[in-house]
PDB file of N, CA and C in Angstrom:
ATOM      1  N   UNK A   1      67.291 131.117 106.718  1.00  0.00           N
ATOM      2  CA  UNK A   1      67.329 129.787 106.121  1.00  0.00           C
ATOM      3  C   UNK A   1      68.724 129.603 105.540  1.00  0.00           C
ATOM      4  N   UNK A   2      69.578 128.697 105.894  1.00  0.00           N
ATOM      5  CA  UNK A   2      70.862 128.491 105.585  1.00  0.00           C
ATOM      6  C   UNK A   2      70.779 127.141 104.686  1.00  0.00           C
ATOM      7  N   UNK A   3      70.918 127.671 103.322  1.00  0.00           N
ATOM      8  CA  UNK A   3      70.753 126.295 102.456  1.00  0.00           C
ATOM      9  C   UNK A   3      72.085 126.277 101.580  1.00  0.00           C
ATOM     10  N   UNK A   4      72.277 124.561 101.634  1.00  0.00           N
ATOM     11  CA  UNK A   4      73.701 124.006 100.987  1.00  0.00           C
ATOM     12  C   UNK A   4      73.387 124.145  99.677  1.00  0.00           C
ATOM     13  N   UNK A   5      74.506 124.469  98.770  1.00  0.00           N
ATOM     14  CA  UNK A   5      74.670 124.853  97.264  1.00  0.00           C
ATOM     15  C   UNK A   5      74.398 123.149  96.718  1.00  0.00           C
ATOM     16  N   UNK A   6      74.181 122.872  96.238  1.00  0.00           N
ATOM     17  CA  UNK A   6      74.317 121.920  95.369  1.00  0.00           C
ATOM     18  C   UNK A   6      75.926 121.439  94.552  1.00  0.00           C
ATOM     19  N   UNK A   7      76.741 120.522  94.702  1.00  0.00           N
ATOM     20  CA  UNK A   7      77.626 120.210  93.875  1.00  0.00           C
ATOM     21  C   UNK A   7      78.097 118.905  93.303  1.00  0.00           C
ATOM     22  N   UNK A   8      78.513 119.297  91.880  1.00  0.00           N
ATOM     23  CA  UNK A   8      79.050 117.774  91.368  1.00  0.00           C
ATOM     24  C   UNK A   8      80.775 117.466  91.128  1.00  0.00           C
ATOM     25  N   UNK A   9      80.993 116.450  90.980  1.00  0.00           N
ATOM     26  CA  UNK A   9      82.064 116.175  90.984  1.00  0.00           C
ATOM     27  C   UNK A   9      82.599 114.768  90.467  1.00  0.00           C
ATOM     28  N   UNK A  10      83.512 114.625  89.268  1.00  0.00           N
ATOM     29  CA  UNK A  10      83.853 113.746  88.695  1.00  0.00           C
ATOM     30  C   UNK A  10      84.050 112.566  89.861  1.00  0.00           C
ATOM     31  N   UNK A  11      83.977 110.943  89.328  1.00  0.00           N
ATOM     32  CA  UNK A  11      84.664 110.363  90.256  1.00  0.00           C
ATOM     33  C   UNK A  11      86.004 110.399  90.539  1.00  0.00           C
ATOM     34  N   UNK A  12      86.587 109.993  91.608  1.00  0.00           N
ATOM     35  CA  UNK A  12      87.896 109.217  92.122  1.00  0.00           C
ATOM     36  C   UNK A  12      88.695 110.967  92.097  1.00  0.00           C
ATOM     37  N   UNK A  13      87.981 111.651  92.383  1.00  0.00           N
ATOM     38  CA  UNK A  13      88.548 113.251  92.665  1.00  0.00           C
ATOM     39  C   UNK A  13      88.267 113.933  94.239  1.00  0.00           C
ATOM     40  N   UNK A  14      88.668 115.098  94.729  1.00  0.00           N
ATOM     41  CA  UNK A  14      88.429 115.740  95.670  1.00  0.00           C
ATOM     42  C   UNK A  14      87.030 116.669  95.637  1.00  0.00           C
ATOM     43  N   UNK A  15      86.411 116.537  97.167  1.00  0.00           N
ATOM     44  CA  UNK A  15      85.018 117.343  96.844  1.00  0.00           C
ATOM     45  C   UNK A  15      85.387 118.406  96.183  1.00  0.00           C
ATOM     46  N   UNK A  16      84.659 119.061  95.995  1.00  0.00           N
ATOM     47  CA  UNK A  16      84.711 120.503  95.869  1.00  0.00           C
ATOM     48  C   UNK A  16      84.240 121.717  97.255  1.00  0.00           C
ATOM     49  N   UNK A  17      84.701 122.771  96.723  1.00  0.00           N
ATOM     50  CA  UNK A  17      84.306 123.813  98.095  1.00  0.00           C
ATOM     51  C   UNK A  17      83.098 123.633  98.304  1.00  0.00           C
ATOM     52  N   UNK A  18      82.722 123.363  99.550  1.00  0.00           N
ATOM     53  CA  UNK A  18      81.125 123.102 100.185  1.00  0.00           C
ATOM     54  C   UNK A  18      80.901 124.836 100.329  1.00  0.00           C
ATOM     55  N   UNK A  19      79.562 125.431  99.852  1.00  0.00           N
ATOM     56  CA  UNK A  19      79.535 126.110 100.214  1.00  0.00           C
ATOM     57  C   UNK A  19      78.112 126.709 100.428  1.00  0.00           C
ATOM     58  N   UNK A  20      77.738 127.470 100.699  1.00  0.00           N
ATOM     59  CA  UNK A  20      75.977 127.977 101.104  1.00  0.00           C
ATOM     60  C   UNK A  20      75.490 129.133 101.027  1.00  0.00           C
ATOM     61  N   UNK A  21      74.488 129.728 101.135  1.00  0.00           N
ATOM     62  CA  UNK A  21      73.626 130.936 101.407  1.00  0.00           C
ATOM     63  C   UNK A  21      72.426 130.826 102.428  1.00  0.00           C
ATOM     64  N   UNK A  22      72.623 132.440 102.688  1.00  0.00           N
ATOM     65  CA  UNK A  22      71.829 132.177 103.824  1.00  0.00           C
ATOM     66  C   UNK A  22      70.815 133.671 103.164  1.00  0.00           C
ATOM     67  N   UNK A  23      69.341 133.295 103.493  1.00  0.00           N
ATOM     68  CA  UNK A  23      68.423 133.869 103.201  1.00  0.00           C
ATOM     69  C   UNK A  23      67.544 134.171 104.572  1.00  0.00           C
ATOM     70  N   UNK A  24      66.482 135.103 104.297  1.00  0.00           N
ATOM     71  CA  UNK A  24      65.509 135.749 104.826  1.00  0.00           C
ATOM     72  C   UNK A  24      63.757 134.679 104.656  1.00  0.00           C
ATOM     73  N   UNK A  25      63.540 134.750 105.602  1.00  0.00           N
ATOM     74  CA  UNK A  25      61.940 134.296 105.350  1.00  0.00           C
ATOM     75  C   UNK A  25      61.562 134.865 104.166  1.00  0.00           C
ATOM     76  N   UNK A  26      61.321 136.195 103.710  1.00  0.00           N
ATOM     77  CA  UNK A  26      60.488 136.576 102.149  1.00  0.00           C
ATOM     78  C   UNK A  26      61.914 136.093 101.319  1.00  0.00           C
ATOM     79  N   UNK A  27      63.252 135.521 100.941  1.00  0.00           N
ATOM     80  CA  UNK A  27      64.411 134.790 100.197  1.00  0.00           C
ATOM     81  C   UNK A  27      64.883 135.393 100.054  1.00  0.00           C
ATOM     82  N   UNK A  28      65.514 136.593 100.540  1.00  0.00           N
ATOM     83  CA  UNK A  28      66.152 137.735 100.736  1.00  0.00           C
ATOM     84  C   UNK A  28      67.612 137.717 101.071  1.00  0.00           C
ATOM     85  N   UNK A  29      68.226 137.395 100.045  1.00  0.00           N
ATOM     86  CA  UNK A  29      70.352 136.786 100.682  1.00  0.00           C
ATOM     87  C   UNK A  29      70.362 137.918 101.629  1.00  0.00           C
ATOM     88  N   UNK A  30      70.915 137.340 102.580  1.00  0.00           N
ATOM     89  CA  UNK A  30      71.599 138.320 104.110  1.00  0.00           C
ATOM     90  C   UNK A  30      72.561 137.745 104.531  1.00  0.00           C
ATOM     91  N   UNK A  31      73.318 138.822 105.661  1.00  0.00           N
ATOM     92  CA  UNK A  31      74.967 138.600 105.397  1.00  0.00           C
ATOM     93  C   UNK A  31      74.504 138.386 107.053  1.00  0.00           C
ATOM     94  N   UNK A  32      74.902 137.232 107.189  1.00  0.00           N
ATOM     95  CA  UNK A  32      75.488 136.953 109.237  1.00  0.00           C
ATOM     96  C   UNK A  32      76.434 136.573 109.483  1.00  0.00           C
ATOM     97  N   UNK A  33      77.033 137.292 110.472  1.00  0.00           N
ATOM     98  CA  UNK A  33      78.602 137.173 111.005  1.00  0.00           C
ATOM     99  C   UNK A  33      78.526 135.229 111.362  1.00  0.00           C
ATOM    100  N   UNK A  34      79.870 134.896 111.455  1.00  0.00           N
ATOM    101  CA  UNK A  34      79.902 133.726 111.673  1.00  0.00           C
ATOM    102  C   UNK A  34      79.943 133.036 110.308  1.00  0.00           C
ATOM    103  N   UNK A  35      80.029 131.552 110.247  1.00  0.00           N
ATOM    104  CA  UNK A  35      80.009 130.875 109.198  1.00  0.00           C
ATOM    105  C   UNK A  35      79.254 129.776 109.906  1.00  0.00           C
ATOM    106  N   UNK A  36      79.023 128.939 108.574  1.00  0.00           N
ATOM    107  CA  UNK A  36      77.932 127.577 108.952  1.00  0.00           C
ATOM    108  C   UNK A  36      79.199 126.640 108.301  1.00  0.00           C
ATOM    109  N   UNK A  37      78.673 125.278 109.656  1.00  0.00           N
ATOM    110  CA  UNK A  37      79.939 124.192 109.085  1.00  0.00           C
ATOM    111  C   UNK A  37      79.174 123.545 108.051  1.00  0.00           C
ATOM    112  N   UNK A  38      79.537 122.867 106.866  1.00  0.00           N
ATOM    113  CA  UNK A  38      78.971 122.243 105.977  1.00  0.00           C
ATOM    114  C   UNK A  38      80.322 120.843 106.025  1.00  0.00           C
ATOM    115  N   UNK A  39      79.074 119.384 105.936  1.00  0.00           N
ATOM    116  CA  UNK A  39      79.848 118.269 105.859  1.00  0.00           C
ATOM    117  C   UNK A  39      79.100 117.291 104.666  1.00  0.00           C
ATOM    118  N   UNK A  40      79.658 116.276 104.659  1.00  0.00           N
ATOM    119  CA  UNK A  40      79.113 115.171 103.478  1.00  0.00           C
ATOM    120  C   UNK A  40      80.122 113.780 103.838  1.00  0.00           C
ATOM    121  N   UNK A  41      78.909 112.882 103.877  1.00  0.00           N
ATOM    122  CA  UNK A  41      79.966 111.642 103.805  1.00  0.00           C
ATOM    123  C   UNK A  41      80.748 111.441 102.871  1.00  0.00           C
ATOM    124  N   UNK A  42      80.409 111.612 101.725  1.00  0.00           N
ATOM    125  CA  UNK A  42      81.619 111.310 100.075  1.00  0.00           C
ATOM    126  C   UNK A  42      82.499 111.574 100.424  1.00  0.00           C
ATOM    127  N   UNK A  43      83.938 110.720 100.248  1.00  0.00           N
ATOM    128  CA  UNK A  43      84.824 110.975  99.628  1.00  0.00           C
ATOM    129  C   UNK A  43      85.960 110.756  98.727  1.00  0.00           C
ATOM    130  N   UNK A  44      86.639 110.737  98.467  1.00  0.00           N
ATOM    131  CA  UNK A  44      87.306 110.876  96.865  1.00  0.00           C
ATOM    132  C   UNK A  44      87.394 110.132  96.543  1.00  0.00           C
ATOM    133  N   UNK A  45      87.119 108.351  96.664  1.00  0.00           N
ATOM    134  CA  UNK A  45      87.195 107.131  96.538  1.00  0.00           C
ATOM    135  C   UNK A  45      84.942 106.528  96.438  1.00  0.00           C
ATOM    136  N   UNK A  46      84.107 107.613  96.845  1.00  0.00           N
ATOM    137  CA  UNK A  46      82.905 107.107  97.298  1.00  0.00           C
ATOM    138  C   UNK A  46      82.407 107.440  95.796  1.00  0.00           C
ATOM    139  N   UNK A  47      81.546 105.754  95.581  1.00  0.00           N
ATOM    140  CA  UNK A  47      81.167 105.374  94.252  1.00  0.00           C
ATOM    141  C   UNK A  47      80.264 106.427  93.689  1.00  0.00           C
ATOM    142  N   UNK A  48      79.858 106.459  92.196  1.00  0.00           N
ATOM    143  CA  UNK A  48      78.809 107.189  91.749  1.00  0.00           C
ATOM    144  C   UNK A  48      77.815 107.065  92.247  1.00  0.00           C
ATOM    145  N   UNK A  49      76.999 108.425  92.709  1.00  0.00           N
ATOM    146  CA  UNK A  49      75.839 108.641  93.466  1.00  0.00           C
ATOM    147  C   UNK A  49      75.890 109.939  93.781  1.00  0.00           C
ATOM    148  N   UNK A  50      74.734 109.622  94.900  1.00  0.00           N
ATOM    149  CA  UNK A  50      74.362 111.450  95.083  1.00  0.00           C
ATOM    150  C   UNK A  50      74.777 111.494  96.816  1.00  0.00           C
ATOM    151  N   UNK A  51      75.114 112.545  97.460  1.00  0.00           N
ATOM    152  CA  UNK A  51      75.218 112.496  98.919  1.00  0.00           C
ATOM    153  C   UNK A  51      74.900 113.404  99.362  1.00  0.00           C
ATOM    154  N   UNK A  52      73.970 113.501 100.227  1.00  0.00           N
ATOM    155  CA  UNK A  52      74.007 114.650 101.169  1.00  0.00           C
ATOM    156  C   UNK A  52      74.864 115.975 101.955  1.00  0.00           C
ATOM    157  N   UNK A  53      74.784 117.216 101.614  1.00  0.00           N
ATOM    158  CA  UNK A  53      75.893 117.967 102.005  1.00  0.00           C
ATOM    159  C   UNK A  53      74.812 119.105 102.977  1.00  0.00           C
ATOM    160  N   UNK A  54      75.236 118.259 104.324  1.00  0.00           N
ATOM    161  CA  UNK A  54      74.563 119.242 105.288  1.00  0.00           C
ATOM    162  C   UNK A  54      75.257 119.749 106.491  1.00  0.00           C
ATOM    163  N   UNK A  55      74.301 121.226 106.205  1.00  0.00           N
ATOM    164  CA  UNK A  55      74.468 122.587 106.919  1.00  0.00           C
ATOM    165  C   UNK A  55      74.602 122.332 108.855  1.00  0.00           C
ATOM    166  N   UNK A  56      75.171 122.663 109.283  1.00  0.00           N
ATOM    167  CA  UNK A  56      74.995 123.100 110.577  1.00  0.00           C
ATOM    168  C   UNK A  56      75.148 124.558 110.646  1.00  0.00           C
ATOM    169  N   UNK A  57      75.277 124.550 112.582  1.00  0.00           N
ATOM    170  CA  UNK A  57      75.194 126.028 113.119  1.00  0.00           C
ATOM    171  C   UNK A  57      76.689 126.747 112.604  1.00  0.00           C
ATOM    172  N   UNK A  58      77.480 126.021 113.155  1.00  0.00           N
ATOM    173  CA  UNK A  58      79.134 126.040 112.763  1.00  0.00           C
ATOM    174  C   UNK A  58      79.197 127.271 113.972  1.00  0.00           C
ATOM    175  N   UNK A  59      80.021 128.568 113.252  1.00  0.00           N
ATOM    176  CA  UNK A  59      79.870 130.220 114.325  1.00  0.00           C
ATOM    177  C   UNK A  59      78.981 130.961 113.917  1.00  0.00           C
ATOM    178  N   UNK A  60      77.676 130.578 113.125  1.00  0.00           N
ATOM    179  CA  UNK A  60      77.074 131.683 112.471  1.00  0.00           C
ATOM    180  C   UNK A  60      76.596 132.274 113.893  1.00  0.00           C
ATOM    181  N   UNK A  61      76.077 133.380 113.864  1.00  0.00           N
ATOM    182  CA  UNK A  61      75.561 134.400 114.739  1.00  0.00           C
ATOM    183  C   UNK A  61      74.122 133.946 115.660  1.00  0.00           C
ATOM    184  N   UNK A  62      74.261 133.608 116.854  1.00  0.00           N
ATOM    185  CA  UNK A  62      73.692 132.897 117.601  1.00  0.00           C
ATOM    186  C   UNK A  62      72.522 133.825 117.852  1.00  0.00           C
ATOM    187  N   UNK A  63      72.169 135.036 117.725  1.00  0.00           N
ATOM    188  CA  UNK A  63      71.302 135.663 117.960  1.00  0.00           C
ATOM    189  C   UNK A  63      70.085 135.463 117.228  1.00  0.00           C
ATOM    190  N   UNK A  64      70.243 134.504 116.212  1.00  0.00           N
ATOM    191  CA  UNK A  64      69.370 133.908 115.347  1.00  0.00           C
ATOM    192  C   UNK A  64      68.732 132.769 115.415  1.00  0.00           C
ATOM    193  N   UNK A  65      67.184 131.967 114.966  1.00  0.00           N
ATOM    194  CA  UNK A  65      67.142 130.874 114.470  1.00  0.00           C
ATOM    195  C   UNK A  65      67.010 130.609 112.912  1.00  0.00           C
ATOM    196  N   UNK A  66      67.821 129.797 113.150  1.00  0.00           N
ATOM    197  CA  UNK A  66      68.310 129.553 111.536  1.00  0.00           C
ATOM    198  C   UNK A  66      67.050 128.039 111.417  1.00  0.00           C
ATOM    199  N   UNK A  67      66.811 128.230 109.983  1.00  0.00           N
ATOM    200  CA  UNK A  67      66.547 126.263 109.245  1.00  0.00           C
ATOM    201  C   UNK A  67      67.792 125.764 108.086  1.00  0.00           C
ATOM    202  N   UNK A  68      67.860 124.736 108.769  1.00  0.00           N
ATOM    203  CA  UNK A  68      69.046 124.305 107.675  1.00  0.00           C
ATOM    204  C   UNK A  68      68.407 123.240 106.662  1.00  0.00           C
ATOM    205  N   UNK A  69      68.734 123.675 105.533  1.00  0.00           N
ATOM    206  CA  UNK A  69      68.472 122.430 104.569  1.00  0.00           C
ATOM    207  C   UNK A  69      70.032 122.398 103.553  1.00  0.00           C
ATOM    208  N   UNK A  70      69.689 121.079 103.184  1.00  0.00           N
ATOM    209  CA  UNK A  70      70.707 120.170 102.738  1.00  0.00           C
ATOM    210  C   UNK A  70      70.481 120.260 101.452  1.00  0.00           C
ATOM    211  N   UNK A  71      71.789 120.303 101.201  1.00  0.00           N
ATOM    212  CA  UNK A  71      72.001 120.314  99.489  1.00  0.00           C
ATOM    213  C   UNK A  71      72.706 118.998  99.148  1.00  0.00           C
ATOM    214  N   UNK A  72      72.822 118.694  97.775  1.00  0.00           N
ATOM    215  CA  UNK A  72      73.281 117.487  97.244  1.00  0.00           C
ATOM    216  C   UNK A  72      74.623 117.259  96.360  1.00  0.00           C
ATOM    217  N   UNK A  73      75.492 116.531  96.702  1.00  0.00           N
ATOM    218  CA  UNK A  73      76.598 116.394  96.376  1.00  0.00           C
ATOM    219  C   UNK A  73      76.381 115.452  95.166  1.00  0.00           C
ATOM    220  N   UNK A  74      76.657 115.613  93.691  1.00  0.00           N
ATOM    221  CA  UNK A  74      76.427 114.589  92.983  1.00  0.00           C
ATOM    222  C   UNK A  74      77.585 113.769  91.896  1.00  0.00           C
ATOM    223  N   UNK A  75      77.790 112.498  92.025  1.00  0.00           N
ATOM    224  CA  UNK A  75      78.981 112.100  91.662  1.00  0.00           C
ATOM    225  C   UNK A  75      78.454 111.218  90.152  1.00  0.00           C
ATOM    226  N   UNK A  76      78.512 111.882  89.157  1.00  0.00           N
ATOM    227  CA  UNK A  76      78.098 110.794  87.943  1.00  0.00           C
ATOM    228  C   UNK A  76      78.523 109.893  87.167  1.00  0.00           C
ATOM    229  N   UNK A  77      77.950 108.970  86.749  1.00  0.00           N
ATOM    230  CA  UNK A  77      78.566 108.137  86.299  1.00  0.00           C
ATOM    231  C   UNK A  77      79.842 109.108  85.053  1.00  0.00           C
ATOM    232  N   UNK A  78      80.556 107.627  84.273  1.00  0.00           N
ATOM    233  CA  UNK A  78      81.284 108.042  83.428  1.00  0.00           C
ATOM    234  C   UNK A  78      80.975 107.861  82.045  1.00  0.00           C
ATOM    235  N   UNK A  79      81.179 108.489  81.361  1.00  0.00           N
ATOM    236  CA  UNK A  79      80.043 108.868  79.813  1.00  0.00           C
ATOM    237  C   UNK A  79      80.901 107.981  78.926  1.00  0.00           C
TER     238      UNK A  79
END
C-alpha cells in the first residue's frame, strides 16, 4: 500500500517535498526498490484549500501490486 504523507503549506509559497510510505497488508513499512511519482494540482499561486496529492507507480518495483491512496495537500487560510 503506497500512501501519500499528508502536507500543509502557507499560501502564495512553494509545495513542499511530496513524499510517501509504503506498507505491507498487516502495515508493516517496507523498503521497494524504485520510487513512486507523487503529483498535486496546487500551486504556489492556488487559493486556500485542500488538494489532492496522488501516488502513482512512478519506478517502484514492478514485481508488485501496489494500492495507492492519496494524501492531502492543505493550504490554510490566514490567521
Amino acid at each position: 500500500i503506497v500512501t501519500a504523507d499528508d502536507k500543509t503549506r502557507p499560501y502564495n509559497t512553494d509545495n513542499p517535498a511530496l513524499t510517501y510510505v509504503v506498507k505491507d497488508g498487516a502495515g508493516k513499512v517496507v523498503n521497494v526498490s524504485g520510487a513512486a511519482a507523487l503529483s498535486t494540482t496546487a500551486v504556489k499561486t492556488t487559493p486556500v484549500g485542500t488538494y489532492p496529492i496522488v501516488p502513482t507507480q512512478g519506478t517502484l518495483d514492478d514485481n508488485y501490486a501496489y494500492t495507492f491512496v492519496n494524501g492531502t495537500l492543505t493550504i490554510p487560510s490566514l490567521l
